[in-house]
Protein backbone atom coordinates (compact mmCIF):
# COMPACT_ATOMS: atom_id res chain seq x y z
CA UNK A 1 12.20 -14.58 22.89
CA UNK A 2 10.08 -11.98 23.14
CA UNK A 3 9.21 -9.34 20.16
CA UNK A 4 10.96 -5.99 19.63
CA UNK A 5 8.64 -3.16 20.29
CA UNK A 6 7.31 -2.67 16.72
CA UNK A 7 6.19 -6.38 16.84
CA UNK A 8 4.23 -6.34 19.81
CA UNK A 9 0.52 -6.08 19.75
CA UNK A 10 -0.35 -2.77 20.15
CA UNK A 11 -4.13 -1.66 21.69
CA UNK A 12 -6.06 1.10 20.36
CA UNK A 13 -6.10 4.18 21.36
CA UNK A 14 -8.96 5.07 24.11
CA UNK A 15 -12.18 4.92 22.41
CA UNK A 16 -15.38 6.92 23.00
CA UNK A 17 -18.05 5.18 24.89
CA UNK A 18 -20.22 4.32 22.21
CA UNK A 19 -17.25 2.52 19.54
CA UNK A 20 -16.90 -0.67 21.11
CA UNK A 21 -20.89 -1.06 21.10
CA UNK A 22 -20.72 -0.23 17.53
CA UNK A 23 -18.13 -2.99 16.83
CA UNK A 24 -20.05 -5.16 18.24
CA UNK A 25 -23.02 -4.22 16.98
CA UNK A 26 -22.00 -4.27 13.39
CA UNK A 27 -20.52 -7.92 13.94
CA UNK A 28 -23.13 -9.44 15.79
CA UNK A 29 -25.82 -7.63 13.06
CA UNK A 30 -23.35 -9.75 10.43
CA UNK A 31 -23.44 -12.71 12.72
CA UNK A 32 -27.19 -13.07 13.36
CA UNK A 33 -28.02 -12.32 9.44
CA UNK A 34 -25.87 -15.12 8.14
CA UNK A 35 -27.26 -17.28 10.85
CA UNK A 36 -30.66 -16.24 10.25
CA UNK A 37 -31.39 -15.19 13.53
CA UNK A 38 -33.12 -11.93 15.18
CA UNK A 39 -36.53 -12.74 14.40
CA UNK A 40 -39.38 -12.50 16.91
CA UNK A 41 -41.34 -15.80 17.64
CA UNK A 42 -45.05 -16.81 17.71
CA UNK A 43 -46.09 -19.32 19.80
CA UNK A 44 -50.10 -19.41 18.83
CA UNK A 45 -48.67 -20.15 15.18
CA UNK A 46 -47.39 -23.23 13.55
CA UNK A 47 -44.13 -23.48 13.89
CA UNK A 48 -41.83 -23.59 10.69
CA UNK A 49 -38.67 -25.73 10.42
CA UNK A 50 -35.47 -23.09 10.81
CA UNK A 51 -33.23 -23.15 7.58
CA UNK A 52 -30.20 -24.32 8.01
CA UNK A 53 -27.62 -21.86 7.18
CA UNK A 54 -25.40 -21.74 4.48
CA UNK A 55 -22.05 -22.26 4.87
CA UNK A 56 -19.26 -19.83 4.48
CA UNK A 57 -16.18 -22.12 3.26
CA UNK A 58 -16.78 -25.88 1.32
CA UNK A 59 -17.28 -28.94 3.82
CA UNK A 60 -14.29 -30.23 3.03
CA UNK A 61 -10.82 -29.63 1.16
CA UNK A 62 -7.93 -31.53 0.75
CA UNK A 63 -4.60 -30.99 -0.83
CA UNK A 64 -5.75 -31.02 -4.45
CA UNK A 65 -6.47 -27.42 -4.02
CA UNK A 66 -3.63 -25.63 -2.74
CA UNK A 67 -4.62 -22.18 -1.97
CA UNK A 68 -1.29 -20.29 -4.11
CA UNK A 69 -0.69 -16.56 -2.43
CA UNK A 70 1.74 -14.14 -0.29
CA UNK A 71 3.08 -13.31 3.09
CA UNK A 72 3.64 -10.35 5.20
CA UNK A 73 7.38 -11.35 5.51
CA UNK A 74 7.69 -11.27 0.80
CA UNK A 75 7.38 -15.23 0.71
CA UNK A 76 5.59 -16.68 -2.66
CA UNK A 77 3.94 -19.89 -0.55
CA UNK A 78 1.41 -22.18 -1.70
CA UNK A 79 -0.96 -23.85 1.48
CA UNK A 80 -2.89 -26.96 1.66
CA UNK A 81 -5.05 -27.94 4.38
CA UNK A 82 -7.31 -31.51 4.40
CA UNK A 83 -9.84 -31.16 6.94
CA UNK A 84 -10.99 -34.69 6.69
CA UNK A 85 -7.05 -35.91 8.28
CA UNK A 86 -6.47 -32.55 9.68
CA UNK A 87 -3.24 -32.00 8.43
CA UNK A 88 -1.29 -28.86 7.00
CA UNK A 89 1.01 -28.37 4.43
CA UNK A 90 2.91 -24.81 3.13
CA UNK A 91 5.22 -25.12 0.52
CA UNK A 92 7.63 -22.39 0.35
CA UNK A 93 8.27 -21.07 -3.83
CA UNK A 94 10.25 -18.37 -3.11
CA UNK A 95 11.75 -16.72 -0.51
CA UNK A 96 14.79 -14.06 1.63
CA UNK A 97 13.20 -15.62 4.81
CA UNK A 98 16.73 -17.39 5.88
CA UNK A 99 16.13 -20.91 6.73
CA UNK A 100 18.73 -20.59 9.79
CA UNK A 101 19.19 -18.00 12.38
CA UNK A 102 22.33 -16.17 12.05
CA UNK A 103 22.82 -16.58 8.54
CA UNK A 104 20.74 -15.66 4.97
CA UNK A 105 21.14 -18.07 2.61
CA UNK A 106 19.65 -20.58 2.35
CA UNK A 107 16.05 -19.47 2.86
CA UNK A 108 13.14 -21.05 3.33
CA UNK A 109 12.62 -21.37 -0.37
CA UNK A 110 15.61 -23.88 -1.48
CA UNK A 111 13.95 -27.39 -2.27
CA UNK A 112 16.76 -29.15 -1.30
CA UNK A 113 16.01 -32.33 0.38
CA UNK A 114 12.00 -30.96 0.44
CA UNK A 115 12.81 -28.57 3.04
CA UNK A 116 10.90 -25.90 0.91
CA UNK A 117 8.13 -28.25 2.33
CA UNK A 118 6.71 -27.44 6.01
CA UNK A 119 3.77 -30.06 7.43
CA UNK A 120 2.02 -30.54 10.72
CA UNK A 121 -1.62 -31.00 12.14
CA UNK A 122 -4.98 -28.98 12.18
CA UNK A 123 -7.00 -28.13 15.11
CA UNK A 124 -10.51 -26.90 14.46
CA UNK A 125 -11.09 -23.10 16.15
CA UNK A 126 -13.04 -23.01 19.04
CA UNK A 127 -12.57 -19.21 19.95
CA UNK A 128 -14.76 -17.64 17.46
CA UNK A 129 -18.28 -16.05 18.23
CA UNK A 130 -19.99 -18.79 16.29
CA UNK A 131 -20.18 -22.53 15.42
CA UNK A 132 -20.58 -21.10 11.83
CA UNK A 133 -17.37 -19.25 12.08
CA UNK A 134 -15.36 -21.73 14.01
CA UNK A 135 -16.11 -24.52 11.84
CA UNK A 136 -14.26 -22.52 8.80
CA UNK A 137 -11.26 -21.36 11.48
CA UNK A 138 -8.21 -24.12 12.00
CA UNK A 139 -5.21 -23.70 14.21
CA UNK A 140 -2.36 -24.86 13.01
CA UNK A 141 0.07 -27.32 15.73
CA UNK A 142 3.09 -25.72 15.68
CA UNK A 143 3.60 -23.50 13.46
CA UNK A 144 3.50 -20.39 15.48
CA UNK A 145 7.08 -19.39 17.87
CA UNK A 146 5.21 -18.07 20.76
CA UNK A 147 2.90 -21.02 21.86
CA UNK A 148 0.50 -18.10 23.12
CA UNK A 149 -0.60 -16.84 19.86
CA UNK A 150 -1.53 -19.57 18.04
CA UNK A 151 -1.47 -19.50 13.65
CA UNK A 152 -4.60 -19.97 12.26
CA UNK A 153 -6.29 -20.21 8.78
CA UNK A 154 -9.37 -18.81 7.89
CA UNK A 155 -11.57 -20.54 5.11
CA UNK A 156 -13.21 -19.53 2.58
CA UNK A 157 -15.11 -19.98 -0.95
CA UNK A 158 -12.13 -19.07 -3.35
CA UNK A 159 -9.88 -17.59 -0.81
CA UNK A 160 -7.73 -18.35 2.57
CA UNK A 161 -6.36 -16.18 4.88
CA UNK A 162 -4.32 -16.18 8.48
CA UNK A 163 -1.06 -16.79 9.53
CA UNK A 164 2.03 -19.15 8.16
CA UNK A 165 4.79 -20.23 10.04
CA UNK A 166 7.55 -18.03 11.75
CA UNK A 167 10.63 -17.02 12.06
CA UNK A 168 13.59 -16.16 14.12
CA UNK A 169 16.27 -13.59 11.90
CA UNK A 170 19.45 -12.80 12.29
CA UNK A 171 22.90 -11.59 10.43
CA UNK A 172 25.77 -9.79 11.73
CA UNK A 173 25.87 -8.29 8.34
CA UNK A 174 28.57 -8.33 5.18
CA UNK A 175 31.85 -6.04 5.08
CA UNK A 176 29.68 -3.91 8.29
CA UNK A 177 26.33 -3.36 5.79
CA UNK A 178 23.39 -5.53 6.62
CA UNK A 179 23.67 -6.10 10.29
CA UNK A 180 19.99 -8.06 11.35
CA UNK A 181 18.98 -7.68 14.93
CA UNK A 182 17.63 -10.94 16.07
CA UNK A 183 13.88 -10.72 16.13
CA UNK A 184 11.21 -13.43 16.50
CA UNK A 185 8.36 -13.34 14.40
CA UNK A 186 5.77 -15.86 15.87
CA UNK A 187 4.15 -16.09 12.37
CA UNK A 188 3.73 -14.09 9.19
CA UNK A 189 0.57 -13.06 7.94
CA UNK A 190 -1.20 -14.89 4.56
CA UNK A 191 -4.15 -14.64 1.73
CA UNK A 192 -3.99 -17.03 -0.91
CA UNK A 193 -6.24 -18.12 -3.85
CA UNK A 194 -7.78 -21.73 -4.89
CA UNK A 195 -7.63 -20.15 -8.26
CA UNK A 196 -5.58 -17.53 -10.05
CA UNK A 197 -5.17 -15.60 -13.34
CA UNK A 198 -1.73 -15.69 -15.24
CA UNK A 199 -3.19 -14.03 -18.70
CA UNK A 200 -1.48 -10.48 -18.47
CA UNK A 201 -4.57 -9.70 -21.43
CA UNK A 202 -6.84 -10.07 -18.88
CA UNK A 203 -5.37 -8.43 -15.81
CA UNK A 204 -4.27 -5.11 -17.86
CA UNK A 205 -5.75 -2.50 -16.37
CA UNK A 206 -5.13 0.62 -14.19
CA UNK A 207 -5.37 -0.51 -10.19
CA UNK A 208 -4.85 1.43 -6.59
CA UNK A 209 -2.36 0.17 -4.87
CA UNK A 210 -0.75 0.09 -0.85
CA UNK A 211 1.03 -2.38 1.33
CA UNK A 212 3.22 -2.58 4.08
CA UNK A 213 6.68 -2.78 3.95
CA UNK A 214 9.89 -3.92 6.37
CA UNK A 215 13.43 -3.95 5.95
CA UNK A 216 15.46 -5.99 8.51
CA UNK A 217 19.08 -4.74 7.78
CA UNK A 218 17.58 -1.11 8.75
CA UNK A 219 16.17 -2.37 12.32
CA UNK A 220 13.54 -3.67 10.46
CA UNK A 221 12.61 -0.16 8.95
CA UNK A 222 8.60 0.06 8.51
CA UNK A 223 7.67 1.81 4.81
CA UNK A 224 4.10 1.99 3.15
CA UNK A 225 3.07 1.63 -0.12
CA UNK A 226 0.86 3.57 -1.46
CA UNK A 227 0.39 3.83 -5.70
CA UNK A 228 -1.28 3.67 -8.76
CA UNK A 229 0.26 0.94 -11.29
CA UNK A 230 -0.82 1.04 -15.39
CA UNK A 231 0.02 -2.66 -16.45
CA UNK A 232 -0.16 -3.45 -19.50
CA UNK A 233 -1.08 -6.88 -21.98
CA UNK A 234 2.84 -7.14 -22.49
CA UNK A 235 3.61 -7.00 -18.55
CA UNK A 236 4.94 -2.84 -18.96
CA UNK A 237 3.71 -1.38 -16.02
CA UNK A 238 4.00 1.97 -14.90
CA UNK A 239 3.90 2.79 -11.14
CA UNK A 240 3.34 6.73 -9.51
CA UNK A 241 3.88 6.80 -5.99
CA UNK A 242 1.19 8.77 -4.20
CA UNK A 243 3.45 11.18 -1.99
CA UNK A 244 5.04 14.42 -2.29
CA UNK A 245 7.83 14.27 -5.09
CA UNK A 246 6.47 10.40 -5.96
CA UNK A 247 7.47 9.92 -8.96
CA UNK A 248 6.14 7.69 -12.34
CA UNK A 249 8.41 4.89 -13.76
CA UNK A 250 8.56 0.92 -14.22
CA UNK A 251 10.19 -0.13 -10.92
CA UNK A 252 11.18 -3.81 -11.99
CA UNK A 253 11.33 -5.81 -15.61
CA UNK A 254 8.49 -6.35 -16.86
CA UNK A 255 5.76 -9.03 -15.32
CA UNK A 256 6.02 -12.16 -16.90
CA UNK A 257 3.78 -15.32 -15.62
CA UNK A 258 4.77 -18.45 -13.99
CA UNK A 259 4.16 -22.23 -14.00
CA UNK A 260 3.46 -21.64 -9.92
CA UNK A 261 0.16 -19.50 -10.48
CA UNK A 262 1.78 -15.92 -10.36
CA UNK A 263 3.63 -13.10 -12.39
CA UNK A 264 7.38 -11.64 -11.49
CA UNK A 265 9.22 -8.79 -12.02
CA UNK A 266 13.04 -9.18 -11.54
CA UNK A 267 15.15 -5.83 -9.67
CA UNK A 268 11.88 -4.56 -8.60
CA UNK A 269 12.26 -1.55 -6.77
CA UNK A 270 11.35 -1.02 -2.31
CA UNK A 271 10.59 1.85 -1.37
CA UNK A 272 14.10 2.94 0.03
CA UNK A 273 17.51 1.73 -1.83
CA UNK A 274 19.19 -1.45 -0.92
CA UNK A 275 21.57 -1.25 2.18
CA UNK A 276 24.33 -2.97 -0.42
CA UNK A 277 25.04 -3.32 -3.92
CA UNK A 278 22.52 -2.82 -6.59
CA UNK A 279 18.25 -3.77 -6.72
CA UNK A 280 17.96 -7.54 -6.44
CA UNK A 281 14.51 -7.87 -4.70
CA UNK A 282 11.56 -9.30 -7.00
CA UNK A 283 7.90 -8.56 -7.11
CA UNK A 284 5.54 -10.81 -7.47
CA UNK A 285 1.66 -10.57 -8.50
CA UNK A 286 -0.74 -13.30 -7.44
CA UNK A 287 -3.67 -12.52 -8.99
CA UNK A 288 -6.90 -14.20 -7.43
CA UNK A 289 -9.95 -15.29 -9.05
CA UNK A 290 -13.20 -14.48 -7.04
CA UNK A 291 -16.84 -13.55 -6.84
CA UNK A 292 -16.14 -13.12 -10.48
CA UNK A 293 -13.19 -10.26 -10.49
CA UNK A 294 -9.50 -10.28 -9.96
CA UNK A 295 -7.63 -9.72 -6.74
CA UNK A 296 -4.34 -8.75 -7.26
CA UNK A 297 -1.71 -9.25 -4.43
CA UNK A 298 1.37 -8.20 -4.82
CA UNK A 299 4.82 -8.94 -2.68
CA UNK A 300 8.22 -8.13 -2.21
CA UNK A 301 10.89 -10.69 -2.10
CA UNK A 302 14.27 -9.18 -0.71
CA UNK A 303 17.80 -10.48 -1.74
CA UNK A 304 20.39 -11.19 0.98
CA UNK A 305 24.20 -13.38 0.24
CA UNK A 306 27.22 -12.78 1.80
CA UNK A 307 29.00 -15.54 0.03
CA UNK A 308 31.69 -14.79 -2.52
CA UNK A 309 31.66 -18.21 -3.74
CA UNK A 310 28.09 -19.25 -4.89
CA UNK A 311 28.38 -16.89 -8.35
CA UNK A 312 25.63 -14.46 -6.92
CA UNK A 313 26.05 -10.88 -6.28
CA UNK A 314 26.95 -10.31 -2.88
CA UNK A 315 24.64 -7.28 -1.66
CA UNK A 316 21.42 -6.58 0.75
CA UNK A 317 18.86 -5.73 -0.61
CA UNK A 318 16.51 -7.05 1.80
CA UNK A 319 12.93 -5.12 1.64
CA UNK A 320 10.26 -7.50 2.06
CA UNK A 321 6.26 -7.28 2.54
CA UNK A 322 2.84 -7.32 1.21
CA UNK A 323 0.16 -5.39 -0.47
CA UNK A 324 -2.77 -5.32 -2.47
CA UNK A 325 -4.64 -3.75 -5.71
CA UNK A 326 -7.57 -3.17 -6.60
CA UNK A 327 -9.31 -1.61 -9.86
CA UNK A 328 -8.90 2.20 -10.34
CA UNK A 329 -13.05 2.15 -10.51
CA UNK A 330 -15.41 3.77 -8.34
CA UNK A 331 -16.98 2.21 -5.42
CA UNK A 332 -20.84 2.63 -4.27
CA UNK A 333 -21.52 2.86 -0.49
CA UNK A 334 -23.53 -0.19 0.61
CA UNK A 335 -21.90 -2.25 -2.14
CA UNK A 336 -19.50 -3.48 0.37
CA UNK A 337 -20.98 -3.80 3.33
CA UNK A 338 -20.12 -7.33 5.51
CA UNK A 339 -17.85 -8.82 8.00
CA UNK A 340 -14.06 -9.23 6.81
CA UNK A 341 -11.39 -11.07 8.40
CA UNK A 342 -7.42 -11.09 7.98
CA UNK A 343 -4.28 -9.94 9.94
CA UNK A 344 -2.53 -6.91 10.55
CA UNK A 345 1.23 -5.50 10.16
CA UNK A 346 0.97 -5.80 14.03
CA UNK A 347 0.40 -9.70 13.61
CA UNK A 348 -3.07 -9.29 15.73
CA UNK A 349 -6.47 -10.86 14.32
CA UNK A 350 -8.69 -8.67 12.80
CA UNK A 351 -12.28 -8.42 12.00
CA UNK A 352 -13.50 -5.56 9.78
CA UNK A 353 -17.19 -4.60 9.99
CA UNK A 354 -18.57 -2.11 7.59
CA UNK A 355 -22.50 -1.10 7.38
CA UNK A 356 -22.66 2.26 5.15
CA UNK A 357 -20.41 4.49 5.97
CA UNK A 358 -19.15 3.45 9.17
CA UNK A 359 -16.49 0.42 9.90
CA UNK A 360 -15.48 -1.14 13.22
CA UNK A 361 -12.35 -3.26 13.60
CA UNK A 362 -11.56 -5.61 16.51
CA UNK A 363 -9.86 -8.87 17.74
CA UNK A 364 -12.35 -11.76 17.15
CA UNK A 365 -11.04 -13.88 19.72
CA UNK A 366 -11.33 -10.80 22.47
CA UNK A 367 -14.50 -9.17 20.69
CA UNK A 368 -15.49 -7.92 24.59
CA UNK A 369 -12.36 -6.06 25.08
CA UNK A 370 -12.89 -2.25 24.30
CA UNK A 371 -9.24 -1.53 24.29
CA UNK A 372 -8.51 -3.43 20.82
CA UNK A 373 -11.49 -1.89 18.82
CA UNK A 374 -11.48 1.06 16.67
CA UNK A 375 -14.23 2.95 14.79
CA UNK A 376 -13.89 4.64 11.28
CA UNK A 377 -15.69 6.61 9.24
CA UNK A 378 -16.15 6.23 5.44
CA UNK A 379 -16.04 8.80 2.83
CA UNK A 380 -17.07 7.08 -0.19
CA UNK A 381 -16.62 10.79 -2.81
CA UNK A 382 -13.55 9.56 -3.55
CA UNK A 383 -10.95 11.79 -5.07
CA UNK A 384 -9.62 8.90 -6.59
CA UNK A 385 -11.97 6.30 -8.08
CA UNK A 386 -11.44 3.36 -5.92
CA UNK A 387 -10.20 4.72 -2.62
CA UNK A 388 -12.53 5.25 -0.03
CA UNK A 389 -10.49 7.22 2.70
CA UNK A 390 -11.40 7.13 6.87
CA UNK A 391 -10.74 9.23 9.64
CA UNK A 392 -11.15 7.79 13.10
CA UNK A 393 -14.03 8.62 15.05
CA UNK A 394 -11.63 8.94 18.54
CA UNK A 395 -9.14 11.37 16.54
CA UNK A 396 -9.71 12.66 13.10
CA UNK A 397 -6.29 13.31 12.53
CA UNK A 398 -5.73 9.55 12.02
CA UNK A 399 -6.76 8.88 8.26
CA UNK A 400 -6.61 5.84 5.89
CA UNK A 401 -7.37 4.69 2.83
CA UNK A 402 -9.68 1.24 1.83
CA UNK A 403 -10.10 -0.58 -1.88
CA UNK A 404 -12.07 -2.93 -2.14
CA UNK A 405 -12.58 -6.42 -5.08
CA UNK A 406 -13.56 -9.56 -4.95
CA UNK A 407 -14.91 -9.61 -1.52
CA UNK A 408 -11.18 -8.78 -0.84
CA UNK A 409 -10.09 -5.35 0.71
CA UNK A 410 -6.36 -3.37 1.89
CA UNK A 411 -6.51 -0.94 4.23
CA UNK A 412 -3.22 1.78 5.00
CA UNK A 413 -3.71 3.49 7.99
CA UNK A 414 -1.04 6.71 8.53
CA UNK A 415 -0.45 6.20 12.44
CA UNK A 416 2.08 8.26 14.65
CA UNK A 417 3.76 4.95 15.31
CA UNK A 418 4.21 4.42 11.72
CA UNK A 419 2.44 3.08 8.39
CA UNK A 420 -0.43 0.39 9.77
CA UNK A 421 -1.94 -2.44 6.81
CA UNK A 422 -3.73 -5.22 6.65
CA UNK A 423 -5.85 -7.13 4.10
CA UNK A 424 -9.30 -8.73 4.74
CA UNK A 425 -11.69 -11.47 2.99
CA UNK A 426 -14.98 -11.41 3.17
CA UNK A 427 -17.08 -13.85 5.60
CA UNK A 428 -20.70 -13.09 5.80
């Protein structure tokens, strides 16, 4: 069926002449570097064996390393590819993502039978720019609900990022609360970790945070996050919201790790109040190890029964999303220059491109088409250590806010439409 309005990919606004020549400038700069091309050639002189060029994601990987991380629609999933059978795996470890239209329990979580357990085949990408990028891209048979937009995976050293599979949601709601329009979702967005970090002593620290929120018994109500968190050795935290009136205070219990690879926090707070009964949602952290520093991701799992029978609460509080933290410390322009890749809260393919103090972003399967690319400027003074905040270079009245670690980044865009996220790994 096809997508409500606020699911649909939406183009950029009209762009100056000059921005989609910048976009691809800035990704065909990253693209030639890592491919060591761009050099002028002399014919007269001997001529010197190219080197090949490095990789950007191991040869091979099978399902001993399941990449462990979090989903635009609050699932805790764990994903394991082997590109030597071409097969896919994504184990579902908790979840409010019902497992049957028209009803919410139970989700896509409950083991029973190993139905937590979704499988199918790999195709390698073919749509990318480059061999070097398409042979570290993978579509995945299946998956997706709308056989025109494809889920893919993206792969890299440490770190994996793309699209899961969908899902079609529905309730009619409990005692008239709770009511879910049926929407589609061809796929969810992902980033997950080979390794993580469950030792609260060494994740304690203070850390910018945003995300991107929805709540589907609100017609799928659209919130940002946007926050500074304190956590401490013990798993305390302390969050202050970053808006007018935000207020300070430990949303949830306190963080305590798990045996899957990440930390929760039971009755952790959304950002608006449950549509019935009390705060059931949970937070988790999934803490990433890379390029030598922690990238903290952090969801929202919502909480959804309607049964009076299965000695739960019966209530809706159904917030779910994604976001990301990064280190309260400042960040020097340069430091992170590159090509990123991820997905949006639109569900469209992004690649990020920042040189200095200017980023481009655009579809990298339709990297011609001026209509999906935007250009940004960077102003790296930062206010607050750690957030380097844009304006668009079509309409400065558009701002956002980037953080950056680990070769990871989350960027919350305030558009008239609503909040706009998404969260990028670094390629090259």
């Amino acid at each position: 069926m096809p997508l409500p309005q606020s699911h649909q990919p939406r183009s950029a606004a009209s762009l100056r002449p000059w921005a989609p020549r910048l976009a691809l400038a800035l990704v065909t700069t990253a693209a030639l570097a890592g491919c060591g091309g761009g050099g002028d050639g002399d014919s007269a002189q001997t001529a010197v064996p190219a080197a090949v060029p490095a990789r950007l994601c191991p040869a091979s990987v099978d399902y001993s390393t399941p990449y462990v991380g979090g989903t635009g629609s609050g699932e805790l999933v764990s994903v394991q590819i082997d590109t030597t059978k071409m097969t896919w795996a994504v184990t579902f470890l908790d979840s409010s993502v019902p497992r049957i239209t028209g009803t919410v329990q139970p989700t896509r979580s409950d083991p029973t039978n190993g139905q937590n357990v979704v499988t199918g085949k790999l195709a390698q990408e073919t749509g990318l720019p480059t061999d070097k990028l398409n042979q570290c891209a993978f579509q995945l048979i299946g998956a997706s609900l709308d056989a025109s937009r494809p889920a893919r995976l993206f792969l890299g050293e440490g770190v994996m990022g793309g699209t899961i599979p969908g899902a079609r949601i529905q309730f009619n709601g409990i005692a008239g609360a709770g009511a879910v329009p049926d929407t589609t979702f061809p796929y969810f967005q992902f980033i997950g970790f080979a390794q993580t970090e469950t030792d609260l002593s060494k994740i304690a620290g203070v850390y910018n945070g945003s995300g991107f929120h929805e709540i589907p018994s609100k017609n799928f109500a659209q919130v940002a996050q946007d926050y500074k968190m304190s956590l401490a050795a013990d798993g305390s935290f302390t969050v202050c919201d970053n808006k007018t009136g935000g207020t300070c205070k430990q949303k949830g219990n306190k963080f305590v790790p798990q045996g899957n690879g990440s930390l929760l926090s039971t009755n952790y707070e959304g950002e608006q109040q449950p549509s019935l009964g009390g705060v059931l949602g949970r937070a988790y952290l999934i803490v990433g190890k890379l390029r030598g520093q922690l990238v903290p991701i952090m969801i929202r799992v919502g909480y959804a029964n309607a049964s009076f029978t299965n000695l739960q609460p019966v209530g809706a509080d159904d917030e779910i999303g994604i976001g990301m933290m990064a280190p309260a410390v400042s960040i020097t322009q340069g430091s992170v220059n590159g090509e990123y890749i991820g997905v949006d809260s639109n569900f469209d393919y992004r690649t990020t491109a920042l040189v200095g103090a200017d980023a481009a972003q655009l579809d990298p399967f339709r990297a011609a088409d001026a209509t999906l690319a935007t250009a940004l400027k960077l102003d790296y003074s930062q206010t607050t250590a750690g957030v380097v905040t844009t304006t668009r270079k079509d309409n400065a009245t558009i701002t956002g806010k980037f953080m950056f670690t680990g070769g990871v980044f989350g960027f919350l865009e305030n558009r008239t439409t609503g909040p706009y996220f998404t969260v990028g790994a670094f390629v090259q």
